[in-house]
N, C-alpha and C. Protein backbone atom coordinates (compact mmCIF):
# COMPACT_ATOMS: atom_id res chain seq x y z
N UNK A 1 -28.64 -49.30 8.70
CA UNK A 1 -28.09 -50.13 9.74
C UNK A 1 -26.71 -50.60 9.30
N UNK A 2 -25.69 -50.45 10.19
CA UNK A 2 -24.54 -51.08 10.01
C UNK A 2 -24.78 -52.38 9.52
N UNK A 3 -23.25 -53.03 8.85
CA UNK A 3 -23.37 -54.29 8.26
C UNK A 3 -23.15 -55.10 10.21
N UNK A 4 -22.19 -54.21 10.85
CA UNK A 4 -21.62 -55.44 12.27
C UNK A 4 -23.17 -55.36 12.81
N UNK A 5 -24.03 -54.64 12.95
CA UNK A 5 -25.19 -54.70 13.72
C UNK A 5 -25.94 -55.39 12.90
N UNK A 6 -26.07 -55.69 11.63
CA UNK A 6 -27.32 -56.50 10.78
C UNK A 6 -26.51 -57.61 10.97
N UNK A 7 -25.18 -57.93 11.17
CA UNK A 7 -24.59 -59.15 11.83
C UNK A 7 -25.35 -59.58 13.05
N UNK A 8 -25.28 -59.24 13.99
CA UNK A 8 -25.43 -59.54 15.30
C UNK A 8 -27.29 -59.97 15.19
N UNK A 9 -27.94 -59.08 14.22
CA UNK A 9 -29.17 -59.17 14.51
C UNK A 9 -29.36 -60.62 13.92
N UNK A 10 -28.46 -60.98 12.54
CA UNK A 10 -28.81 -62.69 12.42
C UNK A 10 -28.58 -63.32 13.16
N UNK A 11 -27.45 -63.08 13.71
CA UNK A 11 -27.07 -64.46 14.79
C UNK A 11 -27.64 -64.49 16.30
N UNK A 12 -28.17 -63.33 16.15
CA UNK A 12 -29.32 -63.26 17.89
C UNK A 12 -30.55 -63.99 17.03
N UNK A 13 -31.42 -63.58 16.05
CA UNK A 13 -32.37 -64.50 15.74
C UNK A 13 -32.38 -66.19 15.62
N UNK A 14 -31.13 -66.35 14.41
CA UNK A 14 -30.63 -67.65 14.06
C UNK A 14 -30.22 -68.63 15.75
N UNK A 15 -29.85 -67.74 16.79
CA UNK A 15 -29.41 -68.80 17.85
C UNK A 15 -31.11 -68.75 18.47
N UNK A 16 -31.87 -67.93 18.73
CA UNK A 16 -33.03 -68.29 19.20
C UNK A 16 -33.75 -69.48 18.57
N UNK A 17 -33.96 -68.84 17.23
CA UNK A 17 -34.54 -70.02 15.89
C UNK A 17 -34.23 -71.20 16.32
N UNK A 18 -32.59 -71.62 16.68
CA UNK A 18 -31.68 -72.92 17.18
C UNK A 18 -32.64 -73.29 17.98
N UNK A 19 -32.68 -72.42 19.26
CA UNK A 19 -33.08 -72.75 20.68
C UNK A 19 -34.78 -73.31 20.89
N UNK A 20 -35.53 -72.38 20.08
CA UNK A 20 -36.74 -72.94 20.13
C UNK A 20 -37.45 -74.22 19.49
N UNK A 21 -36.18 -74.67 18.30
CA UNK A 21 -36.37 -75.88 17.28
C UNK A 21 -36.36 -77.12 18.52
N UNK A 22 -34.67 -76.79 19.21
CA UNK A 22 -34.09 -78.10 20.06
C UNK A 22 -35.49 -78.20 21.24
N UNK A 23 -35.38 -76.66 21.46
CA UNK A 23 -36.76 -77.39 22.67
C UNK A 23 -37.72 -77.86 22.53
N UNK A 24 -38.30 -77.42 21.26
CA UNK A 24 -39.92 -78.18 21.11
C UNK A 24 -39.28 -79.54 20.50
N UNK A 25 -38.71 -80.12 20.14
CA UNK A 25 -38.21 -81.16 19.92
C UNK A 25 -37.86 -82.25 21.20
N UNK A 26 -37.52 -81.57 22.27
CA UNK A 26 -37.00 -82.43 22.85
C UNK A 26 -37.89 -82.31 23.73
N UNK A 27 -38.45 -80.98 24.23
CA UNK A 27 -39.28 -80.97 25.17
C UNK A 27 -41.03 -81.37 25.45
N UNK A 28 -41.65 -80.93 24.36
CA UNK A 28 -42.60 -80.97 23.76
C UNK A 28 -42.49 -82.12 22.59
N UNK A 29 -43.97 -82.87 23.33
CA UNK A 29 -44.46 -84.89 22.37
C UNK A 29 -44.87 -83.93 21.68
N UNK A 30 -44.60 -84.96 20.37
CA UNK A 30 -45.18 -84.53 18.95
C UNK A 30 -46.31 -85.08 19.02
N UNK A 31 -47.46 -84.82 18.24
CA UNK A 31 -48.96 -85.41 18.07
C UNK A 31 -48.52 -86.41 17.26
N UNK A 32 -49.96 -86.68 17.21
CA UNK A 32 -49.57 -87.70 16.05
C UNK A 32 -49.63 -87.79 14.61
N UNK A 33 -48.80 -88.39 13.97
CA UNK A 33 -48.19 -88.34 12.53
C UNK A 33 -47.06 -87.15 13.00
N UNK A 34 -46.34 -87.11 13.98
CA UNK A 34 -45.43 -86.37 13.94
C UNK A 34 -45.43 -84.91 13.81
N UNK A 35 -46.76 -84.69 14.04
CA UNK A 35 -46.48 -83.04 13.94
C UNK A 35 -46.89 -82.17 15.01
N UNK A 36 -45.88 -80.94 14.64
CA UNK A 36 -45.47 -80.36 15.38
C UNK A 36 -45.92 -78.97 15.55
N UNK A 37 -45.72 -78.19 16.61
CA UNK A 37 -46.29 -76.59 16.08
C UNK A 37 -45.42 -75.67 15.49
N UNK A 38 -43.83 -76.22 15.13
CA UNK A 38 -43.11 -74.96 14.19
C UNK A 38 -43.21 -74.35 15.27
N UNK A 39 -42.65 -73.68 16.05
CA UNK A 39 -42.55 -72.70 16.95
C UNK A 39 -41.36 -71.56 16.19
N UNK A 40 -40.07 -72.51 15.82
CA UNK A 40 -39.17 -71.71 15.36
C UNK A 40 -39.34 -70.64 13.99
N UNK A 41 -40.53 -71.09 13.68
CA UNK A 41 -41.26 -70.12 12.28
C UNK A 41 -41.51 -69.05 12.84
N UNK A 42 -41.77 -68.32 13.95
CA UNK A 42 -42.20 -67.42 14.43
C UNK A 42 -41.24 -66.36 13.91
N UNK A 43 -39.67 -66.88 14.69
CA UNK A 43 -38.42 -66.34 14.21
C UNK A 43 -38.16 -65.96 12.71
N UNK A 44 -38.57 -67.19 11.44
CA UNK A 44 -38.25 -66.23 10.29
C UNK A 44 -39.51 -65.56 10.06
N UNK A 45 -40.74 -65.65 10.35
CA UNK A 45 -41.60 -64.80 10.10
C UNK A 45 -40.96 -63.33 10.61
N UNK A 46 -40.71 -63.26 11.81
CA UNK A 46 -40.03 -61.81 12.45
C UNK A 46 -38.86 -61.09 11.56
N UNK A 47 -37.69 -62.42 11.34
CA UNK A 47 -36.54 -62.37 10.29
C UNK A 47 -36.90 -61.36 8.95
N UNK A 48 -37.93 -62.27 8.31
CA UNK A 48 -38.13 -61.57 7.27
C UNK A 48 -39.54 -59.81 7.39
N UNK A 49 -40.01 -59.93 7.92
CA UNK A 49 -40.76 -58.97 8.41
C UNK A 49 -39.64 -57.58 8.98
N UNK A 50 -38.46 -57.88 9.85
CA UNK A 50 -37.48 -56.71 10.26
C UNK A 50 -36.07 -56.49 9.34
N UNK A 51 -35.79 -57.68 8.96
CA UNK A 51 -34.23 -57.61 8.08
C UNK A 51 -34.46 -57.90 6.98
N UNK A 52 -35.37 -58.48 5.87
CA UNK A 52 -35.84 -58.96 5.10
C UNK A 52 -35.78 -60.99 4.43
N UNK A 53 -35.85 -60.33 3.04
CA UNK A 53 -35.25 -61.85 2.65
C UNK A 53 -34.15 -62.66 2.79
N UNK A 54 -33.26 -62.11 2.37
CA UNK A 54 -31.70 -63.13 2.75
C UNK A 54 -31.35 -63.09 3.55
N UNK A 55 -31.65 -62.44 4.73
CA UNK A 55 -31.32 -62.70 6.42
C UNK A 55 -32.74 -64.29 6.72
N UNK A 56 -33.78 -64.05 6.64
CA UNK A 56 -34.62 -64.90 6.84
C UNK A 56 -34.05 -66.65 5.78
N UNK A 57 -33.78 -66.31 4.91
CA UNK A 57 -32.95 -67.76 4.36
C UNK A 57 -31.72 -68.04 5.38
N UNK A 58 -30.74 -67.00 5.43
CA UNK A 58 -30.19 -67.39 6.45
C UNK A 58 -30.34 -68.04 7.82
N UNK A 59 -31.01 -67.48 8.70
CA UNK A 59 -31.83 -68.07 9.43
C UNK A 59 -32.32 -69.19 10.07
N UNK A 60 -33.12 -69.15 8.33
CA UNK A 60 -33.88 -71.06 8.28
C UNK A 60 -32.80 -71.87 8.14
N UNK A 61 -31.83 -71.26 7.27
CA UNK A 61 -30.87 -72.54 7.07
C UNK A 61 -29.58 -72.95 8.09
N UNK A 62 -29.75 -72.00 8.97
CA UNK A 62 -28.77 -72.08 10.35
C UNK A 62 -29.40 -72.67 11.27
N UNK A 63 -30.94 -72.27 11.41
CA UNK A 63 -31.85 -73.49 11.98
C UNK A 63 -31.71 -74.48 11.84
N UNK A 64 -31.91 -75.18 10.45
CA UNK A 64 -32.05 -76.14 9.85
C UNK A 64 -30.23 -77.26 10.16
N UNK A 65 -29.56 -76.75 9.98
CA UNK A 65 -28.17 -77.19 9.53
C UNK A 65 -27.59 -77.19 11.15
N UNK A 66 -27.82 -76.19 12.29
CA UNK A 66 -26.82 -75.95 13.38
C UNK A 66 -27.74 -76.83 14.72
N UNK A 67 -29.14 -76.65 14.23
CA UNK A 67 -30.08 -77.44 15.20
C UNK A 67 -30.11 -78.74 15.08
N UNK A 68 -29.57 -79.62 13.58
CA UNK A 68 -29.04 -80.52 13.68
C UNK A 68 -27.83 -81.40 14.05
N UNK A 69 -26.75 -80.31 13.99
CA UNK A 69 -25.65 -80.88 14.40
C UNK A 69 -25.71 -80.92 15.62
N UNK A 70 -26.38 -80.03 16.31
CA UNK A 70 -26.31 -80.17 18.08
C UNK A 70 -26.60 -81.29 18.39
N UNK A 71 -28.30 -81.63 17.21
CA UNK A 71 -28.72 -82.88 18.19
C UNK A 71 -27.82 -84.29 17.66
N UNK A 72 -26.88 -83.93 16.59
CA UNK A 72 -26.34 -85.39 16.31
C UNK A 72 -26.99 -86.02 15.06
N UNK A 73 -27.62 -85.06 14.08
CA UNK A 73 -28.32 -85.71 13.24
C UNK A 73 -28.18 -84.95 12.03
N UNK A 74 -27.23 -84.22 11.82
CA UNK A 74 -26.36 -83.89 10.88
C UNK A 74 -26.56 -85.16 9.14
N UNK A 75 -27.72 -84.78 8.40
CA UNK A 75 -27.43 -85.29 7.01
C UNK A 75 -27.81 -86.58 7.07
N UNK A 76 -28.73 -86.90 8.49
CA UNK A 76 -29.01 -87.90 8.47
C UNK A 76 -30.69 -87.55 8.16
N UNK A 77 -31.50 -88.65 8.20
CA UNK A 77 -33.33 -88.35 7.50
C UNK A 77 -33.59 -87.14 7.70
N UNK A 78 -33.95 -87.18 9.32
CA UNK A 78 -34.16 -85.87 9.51
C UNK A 78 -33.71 -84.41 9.08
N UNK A 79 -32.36 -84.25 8.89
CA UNK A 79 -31.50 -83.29 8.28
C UNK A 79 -32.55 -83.12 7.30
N UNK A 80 -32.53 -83.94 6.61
CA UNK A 80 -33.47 -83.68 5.15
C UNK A 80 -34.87 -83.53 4.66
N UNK A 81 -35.51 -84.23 5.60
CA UNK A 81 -36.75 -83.89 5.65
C UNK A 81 -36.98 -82.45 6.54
N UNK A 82 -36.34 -81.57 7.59
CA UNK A 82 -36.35 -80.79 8.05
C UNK A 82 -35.62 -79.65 7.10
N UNK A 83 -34.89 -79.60 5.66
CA UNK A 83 -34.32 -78.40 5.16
C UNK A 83 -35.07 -78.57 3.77
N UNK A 84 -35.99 -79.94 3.70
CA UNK A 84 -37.06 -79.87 2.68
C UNK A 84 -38.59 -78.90 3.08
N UNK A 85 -38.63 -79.12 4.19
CA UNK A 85 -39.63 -78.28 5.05
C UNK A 85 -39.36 -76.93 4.98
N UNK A 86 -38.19 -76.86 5.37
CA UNK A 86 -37.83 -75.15 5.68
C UNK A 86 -37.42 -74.39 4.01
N UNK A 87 -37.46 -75.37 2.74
CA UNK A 87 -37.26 -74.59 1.85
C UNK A 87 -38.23 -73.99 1.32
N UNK A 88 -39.03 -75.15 1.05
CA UNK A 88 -40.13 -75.09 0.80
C UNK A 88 -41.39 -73.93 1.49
N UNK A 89 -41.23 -73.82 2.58
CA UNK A 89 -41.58 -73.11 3.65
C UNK A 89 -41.36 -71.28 3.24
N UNK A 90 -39.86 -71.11 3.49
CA UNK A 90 -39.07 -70.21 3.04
C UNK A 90 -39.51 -69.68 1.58
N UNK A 91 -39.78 -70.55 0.66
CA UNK A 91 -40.03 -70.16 -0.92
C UNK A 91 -41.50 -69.04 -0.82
N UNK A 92 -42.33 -69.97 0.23
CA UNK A 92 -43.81 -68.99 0.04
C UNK A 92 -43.82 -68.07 0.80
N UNK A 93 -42.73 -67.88 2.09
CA UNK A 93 -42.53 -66.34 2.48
C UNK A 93 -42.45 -65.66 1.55
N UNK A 94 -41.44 -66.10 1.27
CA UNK A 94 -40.87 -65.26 0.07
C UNK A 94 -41.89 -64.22 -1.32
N UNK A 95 -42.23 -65.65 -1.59
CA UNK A 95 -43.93 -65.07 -1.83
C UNK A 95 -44.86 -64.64 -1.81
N UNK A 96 -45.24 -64.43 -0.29
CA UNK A 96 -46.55 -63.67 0.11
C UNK A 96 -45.56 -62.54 0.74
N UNK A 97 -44.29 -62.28 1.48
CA UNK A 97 -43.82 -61.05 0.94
C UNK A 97 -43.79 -60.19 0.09
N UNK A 98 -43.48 -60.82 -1.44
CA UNK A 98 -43.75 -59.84 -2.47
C UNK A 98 -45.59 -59.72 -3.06
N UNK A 99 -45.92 -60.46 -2.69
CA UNK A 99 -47.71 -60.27 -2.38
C UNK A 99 -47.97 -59.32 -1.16
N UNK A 100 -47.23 -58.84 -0.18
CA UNK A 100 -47.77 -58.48 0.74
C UNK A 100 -49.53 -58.87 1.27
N UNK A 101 -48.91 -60.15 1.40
CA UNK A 101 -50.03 -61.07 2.07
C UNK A 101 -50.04 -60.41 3.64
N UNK A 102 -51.21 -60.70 4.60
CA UNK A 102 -50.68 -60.80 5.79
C UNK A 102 -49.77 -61.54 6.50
N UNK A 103 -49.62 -61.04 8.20
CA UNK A 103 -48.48 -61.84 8.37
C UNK A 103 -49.67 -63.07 8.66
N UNK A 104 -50.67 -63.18 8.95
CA UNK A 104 -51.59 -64.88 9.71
C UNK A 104 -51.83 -65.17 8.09
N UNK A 105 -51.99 -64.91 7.25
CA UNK A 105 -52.20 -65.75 6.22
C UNK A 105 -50.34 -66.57 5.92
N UNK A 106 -49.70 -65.49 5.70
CA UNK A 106 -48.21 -65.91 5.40
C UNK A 106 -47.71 -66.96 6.44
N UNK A 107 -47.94 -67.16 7.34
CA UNK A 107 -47.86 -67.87 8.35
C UNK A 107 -48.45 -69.43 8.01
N UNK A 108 -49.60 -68.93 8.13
CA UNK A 108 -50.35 -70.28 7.53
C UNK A 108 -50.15 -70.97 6.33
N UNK A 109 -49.90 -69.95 4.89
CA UNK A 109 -49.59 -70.49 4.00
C UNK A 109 -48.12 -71.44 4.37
N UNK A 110 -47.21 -70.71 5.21
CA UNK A 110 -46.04 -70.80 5.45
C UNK A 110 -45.87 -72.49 6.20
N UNK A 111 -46.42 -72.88 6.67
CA UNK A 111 -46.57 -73.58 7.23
C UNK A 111 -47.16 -75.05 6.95
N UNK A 112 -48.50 -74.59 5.73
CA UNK A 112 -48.67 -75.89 4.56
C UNK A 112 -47.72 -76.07 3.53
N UNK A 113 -46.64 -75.34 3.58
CA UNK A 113 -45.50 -75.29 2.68
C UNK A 113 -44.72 -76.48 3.67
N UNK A 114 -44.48 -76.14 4.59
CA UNK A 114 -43.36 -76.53 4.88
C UNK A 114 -43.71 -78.41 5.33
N UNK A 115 -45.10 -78.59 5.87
CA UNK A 115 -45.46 -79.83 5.98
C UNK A 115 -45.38 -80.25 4.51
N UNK A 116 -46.46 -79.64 3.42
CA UNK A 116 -45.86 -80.53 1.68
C UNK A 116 -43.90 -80.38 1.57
N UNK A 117 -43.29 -79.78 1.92
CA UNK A 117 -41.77 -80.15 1.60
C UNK A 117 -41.28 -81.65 2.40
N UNK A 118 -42.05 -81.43 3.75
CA UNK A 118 -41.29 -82.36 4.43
C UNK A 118 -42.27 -83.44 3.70
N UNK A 119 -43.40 -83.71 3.65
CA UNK A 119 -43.47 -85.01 2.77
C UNK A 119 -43.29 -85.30 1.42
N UNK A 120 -42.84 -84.52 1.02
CA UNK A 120 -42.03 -84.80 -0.69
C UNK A 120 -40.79 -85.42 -0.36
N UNK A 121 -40.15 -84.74 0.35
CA UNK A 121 -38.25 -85.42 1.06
C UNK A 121 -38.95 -86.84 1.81
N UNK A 122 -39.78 -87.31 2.13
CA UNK A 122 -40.45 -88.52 2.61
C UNK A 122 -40.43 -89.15 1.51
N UNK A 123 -41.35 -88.77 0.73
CA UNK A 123 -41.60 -89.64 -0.32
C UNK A 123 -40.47 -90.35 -1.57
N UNK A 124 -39.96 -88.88 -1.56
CA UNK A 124 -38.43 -89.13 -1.93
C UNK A 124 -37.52 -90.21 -1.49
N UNK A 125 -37.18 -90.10 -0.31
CA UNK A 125 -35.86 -90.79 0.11
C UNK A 125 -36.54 -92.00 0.51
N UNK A 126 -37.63 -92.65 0.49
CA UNK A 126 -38.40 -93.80 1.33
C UNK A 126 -39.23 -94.67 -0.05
N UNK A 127 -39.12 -93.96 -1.02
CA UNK A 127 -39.75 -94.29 -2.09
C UNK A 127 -41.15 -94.73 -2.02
N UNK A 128 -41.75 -93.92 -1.66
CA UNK A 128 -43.17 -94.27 -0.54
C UNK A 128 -44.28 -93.10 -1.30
N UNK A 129 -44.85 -93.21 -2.58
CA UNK A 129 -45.47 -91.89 -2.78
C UNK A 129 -46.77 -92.66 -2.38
N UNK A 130 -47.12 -93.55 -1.63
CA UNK A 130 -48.54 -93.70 -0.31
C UNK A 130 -48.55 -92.46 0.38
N UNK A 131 -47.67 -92.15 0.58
CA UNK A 131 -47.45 -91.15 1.82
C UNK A 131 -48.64 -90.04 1.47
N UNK A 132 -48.74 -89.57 0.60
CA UNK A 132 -49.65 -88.58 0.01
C UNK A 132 -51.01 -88.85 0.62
N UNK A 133 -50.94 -89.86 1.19
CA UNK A 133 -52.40 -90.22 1.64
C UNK A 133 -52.65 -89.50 2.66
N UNK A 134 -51.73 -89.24 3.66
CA UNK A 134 -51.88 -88.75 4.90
C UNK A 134 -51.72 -86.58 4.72
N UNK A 135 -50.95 -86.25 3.84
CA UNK A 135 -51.73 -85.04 3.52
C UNK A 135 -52.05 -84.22 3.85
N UNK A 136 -53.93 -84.78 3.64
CA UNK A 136 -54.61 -83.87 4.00
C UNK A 136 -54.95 -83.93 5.79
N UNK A 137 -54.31 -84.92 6.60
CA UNK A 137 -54.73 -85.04 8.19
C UNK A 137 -53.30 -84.11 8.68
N UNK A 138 -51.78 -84.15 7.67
CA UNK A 138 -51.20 -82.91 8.30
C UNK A 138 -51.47 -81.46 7.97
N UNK A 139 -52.51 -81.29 6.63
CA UNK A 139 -52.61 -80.01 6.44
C UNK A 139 -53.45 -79.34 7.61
N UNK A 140 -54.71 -80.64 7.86
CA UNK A 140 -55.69 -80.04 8.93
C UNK A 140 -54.86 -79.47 9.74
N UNK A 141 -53.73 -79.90 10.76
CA UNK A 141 -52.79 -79.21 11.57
C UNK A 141 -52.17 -78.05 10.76
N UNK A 142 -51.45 -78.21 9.94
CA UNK A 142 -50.98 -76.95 9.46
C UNK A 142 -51.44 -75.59 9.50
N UNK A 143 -52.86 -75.53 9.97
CA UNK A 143 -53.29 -74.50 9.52
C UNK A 143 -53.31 -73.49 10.97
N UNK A 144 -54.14 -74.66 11.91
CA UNK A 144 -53.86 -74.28 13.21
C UNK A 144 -53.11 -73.72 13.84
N UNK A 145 -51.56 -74.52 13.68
CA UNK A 145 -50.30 -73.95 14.32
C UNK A 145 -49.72 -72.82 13.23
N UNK A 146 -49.96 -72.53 12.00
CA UNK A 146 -49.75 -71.55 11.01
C UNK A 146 -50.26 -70.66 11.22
N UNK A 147 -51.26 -70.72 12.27
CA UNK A 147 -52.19 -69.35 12.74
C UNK A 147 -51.81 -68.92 14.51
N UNK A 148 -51.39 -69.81 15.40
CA UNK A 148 -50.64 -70.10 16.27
C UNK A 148 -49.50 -69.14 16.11
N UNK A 149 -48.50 -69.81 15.22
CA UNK A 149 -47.51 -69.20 15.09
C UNK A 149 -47.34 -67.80 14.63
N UNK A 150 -48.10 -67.59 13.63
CA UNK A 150 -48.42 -66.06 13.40
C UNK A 150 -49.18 -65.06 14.07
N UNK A 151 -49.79 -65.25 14.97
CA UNK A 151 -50.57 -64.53 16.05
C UNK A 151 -49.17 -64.07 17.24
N UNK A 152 -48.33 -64.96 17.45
CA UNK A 152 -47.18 -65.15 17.78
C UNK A 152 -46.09 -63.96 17.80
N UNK A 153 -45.61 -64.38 16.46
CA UNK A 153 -45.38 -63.37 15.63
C UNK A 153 -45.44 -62.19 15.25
N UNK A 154 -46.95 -61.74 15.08
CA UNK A 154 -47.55 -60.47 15.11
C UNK A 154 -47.42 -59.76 16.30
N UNK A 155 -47.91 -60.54 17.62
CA UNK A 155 -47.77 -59.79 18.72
C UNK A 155 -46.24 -59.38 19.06
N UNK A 156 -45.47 -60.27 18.99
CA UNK A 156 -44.12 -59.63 18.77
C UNK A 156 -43.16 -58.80 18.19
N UNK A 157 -44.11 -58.71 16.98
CA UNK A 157 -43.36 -57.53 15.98
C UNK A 157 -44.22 -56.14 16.18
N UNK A 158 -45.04 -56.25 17.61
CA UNK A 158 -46.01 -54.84 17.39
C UNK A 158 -44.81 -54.74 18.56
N UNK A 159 -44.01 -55.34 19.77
CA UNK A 159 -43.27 -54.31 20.75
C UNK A 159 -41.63 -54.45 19.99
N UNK A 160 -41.43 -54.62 18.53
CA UNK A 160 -40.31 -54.23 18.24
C UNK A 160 -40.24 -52.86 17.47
N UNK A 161 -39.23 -52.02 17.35
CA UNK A 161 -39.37 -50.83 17.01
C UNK A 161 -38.44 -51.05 15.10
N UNK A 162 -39.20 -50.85 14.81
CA UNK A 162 -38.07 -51.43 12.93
C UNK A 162 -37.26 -50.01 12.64
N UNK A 163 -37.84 -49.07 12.96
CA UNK A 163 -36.98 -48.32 12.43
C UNK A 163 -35.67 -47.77 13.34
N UNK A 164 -35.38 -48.41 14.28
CA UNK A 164 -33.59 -48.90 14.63
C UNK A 164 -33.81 -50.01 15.49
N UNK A 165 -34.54 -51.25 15.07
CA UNK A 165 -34.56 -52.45 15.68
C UNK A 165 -34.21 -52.60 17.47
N UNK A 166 -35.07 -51.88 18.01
CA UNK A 166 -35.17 -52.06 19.68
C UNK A 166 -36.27 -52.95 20.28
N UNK A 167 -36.11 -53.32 21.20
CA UNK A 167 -37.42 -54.06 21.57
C UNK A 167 -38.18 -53.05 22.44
N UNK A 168 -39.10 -52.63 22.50
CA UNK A 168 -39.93 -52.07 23.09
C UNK A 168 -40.81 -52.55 24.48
């Protein structure tokens, strides 16, 4: 694949990634304790599954960094608890990639990653290690929408074509 076309393919993912963060955010109530279904995980699950690893960091972190400045919250809590999530998150792709895990396990793992990042950057910046208490009531979710999202995922990467990236 060309480098201008493995261009275009980040920044068509990375602006969706954008698009689906701002909407479930704005559009879609969070439950409670704040969580959410990750919708935009779908995207680096796909990311890294068609272009690989450093397109999928890319990605998360254009998510992470461009979905904030839109909404105005640029480096503020959120900034940080949301690129503690997505690193963290990102690290065990990364991982069950070179495991060639599935994609619903990678998903799921992917996803209790990214809830323990965002409450470490909690605990961190709030000086609050109580927080740990609550845990295990976001892992119960984690797993759900980690399987959500990867069912997601999967069905989407069966009508893309990888070997010259078409949608089918």
């Amino acid at each position: 694949m060309s480098p201008t076309k493995r261009f275009v393919y980040i920044t068509l993912l990375s602006a969706m990634a954008i698009m689906i963060n701002i909407l479930e955010s704005t559009l879609i109530p969070a439950l409670p304790f704040g969580i959410r279904f990750g919708l935009a995980n779908i995207i680096a699950l796909i990311t890294i599954e068609i272009l690989g690893v450093k397109e999928m960091i890319i990605v998360n972190v254009m998510r992470v960094v461009i979905g904030n400045l839109l909404r105005g919250l640029i480096f503020g809590t959120t900034f940080w608890i949301a690129l503690g999530g997505v690193v963290l998150s990102s690290l065990v792709l990364i991982l069950c990639k070179q495991l060639k895990s599935s994609l619903l396990f990678t998903s799921t793992l992917s996803s209790v990653g990214h809830t323990v990042g965002q409450v470490i950057v909690v605990m961190f910046i709030y000086n609050q290690a109580s927080m740990i208490a609550i845990v295990p009531y976001l892992l119960l979710a984690s797993i759900p929408t980690g399987i959500l999202t990867g069912i997601v995922a999967k069905e989407a990467l069966k009508r893309i074509n990888k070997d010259n990236l078409q949608v089918r």
